[in-house]
Protein backbone atom coordinates (compact mmCIF):
# COMPACT_ATOMS: atom_id res chain seq x y z
CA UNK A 1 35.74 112.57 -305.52
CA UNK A 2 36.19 114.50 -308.54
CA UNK A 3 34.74 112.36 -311.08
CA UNK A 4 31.84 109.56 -311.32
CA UNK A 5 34.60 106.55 -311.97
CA UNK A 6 37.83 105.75 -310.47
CA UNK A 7 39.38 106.35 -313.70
CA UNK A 8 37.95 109.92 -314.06
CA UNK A 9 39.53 110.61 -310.56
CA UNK A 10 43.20 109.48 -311.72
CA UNK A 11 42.91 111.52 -314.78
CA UNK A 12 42.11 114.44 -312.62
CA UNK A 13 44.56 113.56 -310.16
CA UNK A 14 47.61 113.56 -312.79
CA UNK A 15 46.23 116.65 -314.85
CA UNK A 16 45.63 119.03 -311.74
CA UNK A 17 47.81 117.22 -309.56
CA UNK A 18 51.58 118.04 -307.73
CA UNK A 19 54.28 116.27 -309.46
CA UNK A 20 54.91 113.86 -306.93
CA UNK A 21 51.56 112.70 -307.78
CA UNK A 22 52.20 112.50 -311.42
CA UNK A 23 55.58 110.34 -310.36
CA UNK A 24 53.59 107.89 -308.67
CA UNK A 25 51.11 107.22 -311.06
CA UNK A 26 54.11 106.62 -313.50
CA UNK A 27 56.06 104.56 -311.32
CA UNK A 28 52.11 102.14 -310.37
CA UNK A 29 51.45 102.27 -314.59
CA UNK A 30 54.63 100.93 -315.28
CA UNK A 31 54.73 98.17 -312.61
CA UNK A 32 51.60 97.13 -314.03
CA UNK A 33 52.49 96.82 -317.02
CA UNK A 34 56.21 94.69 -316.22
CA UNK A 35 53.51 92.82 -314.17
CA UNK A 36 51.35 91.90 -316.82
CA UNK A 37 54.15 90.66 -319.22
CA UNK A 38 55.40 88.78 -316.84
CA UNK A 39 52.45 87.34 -316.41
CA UNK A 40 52.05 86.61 -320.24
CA UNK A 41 55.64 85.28 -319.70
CA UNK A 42 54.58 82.62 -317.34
CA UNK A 43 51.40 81.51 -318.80
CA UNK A 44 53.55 81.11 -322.23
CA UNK A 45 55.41 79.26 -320.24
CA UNK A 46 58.79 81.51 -321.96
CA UNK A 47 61.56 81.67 -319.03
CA UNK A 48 63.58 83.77 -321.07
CA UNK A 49 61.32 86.80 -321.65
CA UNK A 50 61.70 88.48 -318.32
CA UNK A 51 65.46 88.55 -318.50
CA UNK A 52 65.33 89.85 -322.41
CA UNK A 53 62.65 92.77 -321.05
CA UNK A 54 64.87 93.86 -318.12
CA UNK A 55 67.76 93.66 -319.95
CA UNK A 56 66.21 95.88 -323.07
CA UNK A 57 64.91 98.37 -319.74
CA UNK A 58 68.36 98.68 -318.51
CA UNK A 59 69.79 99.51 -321.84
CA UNK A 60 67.66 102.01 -322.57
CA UNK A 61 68.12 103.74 -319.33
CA UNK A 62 72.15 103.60 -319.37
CA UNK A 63 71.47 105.42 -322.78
CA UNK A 64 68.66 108.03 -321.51
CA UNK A 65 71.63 108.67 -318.80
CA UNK A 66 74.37 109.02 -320.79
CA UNK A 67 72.42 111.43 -323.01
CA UNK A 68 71.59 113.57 -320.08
């Protein structure tokens, strides 16, 4: 489309693209990557590491909230 890869296309996409764009490749990067460590969580065989991650995510937010 705009590029010769996939990936040149995306990095068009969120550098010329409408925010709504840009919100949705946020929101698909950062499923991936909660996907992938819990991924790395169950290979490792660690039961625990998905609730520590969520519950580091959710502290963070309820701060980034309360500072807004």
């Amino acid at each position: 489309m705009y590029g010769n890869t996939i990936w040149d296309d995306i990095k068009w996409q969120y550098k010329f693209g409408s925010d709504v764009i840009k919100l949705i490749l946020v929101n698909v990067g950062v499923f991936v990557v909660v996907q992938m460590l819990f991924l790395f969580s169950f290979l490792t065989q660690n039961s625990n590491f998905g609730d520590s991650i969520f519950s580091a995510f959710f502290v963070a937010c309820k701060s980034a909230c309360i500072a807004v």
